[in-house]
Protein backbone atom coordinates (compact mmCIF):
# COMPACT_ATOMS: atom_id res chain seq x y z
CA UNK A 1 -14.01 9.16 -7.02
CA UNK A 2 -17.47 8.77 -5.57
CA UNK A 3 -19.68 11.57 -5.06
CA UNK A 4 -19.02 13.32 -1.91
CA UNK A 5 -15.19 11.90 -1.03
CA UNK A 6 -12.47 14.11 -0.31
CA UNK A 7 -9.40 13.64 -2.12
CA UNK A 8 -7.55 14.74 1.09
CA UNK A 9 -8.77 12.25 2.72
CA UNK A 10 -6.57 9.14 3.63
CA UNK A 11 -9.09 6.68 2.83
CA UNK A 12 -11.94 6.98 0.83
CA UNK A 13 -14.93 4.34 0.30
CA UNK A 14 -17.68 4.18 -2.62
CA UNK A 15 -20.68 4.62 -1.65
CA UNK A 16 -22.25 1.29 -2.43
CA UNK A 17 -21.56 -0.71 0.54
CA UNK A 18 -22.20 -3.75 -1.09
CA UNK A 19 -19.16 -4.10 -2.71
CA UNK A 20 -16.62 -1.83 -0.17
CA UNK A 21 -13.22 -1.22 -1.23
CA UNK A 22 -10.92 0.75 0.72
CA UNK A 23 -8.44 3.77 -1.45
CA UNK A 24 -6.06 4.60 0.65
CA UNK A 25 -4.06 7.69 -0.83
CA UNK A 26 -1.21 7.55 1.89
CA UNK A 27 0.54 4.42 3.99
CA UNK A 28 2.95 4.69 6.88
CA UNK A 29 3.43 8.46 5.65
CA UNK A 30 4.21 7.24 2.03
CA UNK A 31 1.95 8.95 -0.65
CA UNK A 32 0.94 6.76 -3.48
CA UNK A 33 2.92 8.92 -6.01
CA UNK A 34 6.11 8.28 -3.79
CA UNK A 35 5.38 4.63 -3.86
CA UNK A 36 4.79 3.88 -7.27
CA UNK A 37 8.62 3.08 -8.56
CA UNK A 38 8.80 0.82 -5.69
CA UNK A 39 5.67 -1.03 -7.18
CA UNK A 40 6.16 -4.79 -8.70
CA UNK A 41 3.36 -6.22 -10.99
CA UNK A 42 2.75 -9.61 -11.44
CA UNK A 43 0.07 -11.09 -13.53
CA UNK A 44 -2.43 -13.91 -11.81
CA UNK A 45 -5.11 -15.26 -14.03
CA UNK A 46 -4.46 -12.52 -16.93
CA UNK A 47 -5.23 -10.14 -14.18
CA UNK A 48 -2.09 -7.51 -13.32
CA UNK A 49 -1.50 -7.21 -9.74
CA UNK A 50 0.54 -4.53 -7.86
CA UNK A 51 2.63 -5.44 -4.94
CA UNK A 52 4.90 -3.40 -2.88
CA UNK A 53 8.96 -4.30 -3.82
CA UNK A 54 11.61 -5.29 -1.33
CA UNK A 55 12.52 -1.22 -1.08
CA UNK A 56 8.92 -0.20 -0.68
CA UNK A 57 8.34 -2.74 1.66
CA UNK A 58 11.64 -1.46 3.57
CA UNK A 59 9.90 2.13 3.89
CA UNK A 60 6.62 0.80 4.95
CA UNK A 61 8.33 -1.25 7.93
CA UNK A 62 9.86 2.11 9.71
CA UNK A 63 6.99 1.71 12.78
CA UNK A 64 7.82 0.63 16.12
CA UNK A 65 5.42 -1.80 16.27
CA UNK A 66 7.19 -5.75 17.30
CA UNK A 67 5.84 -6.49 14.17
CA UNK A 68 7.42 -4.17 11.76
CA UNK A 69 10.97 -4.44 13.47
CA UNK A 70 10.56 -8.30 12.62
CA UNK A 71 9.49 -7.38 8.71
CA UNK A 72 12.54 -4.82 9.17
CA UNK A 73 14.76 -7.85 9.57
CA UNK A 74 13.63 -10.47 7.57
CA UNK A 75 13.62 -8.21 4.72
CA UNK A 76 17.14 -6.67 5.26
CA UNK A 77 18.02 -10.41 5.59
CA UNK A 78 17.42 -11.20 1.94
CA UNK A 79 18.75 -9.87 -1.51
């Protein structure tokens, strides 16, 4: 954690703007430690990347927005 970041906070940047990542510690009202079983990895280049599974993806998509009520569907539409 960089010097000067609250855990509590939601999102929390290095301080070396050169290379800016975003943490975010919460999504949607999901905490990380919440999401983790619904975590996938795949592997691209020897490299393991996380990704969000079908169930996480479901709890994510619980906003009004058009958008999420057309994520909603499409993944409710497949097994």
């Amino acid at each position: 954690m960089a010097p000067g970041s609250d855990p509590e906070d939601e999102l929390t940047r290095p301080p070396d703007d050169n290379d800016l990542v975003d943490l975010m510690t919460e999504a949607c009202g999901v905490s990380f430690q919440e999401a983790e079983p619904g975590i996938e990895w795949e592997t691209v280049a020897g490299v393991p990347i996380p990704f969000a599974g079908k169930s996480l993806m479901l709890q994510l998509k619980q906003g009004q927005r058009d958008k999420d009520k057309i994520d909603r569907n499409f993944l409710e539409s497949i097994d």
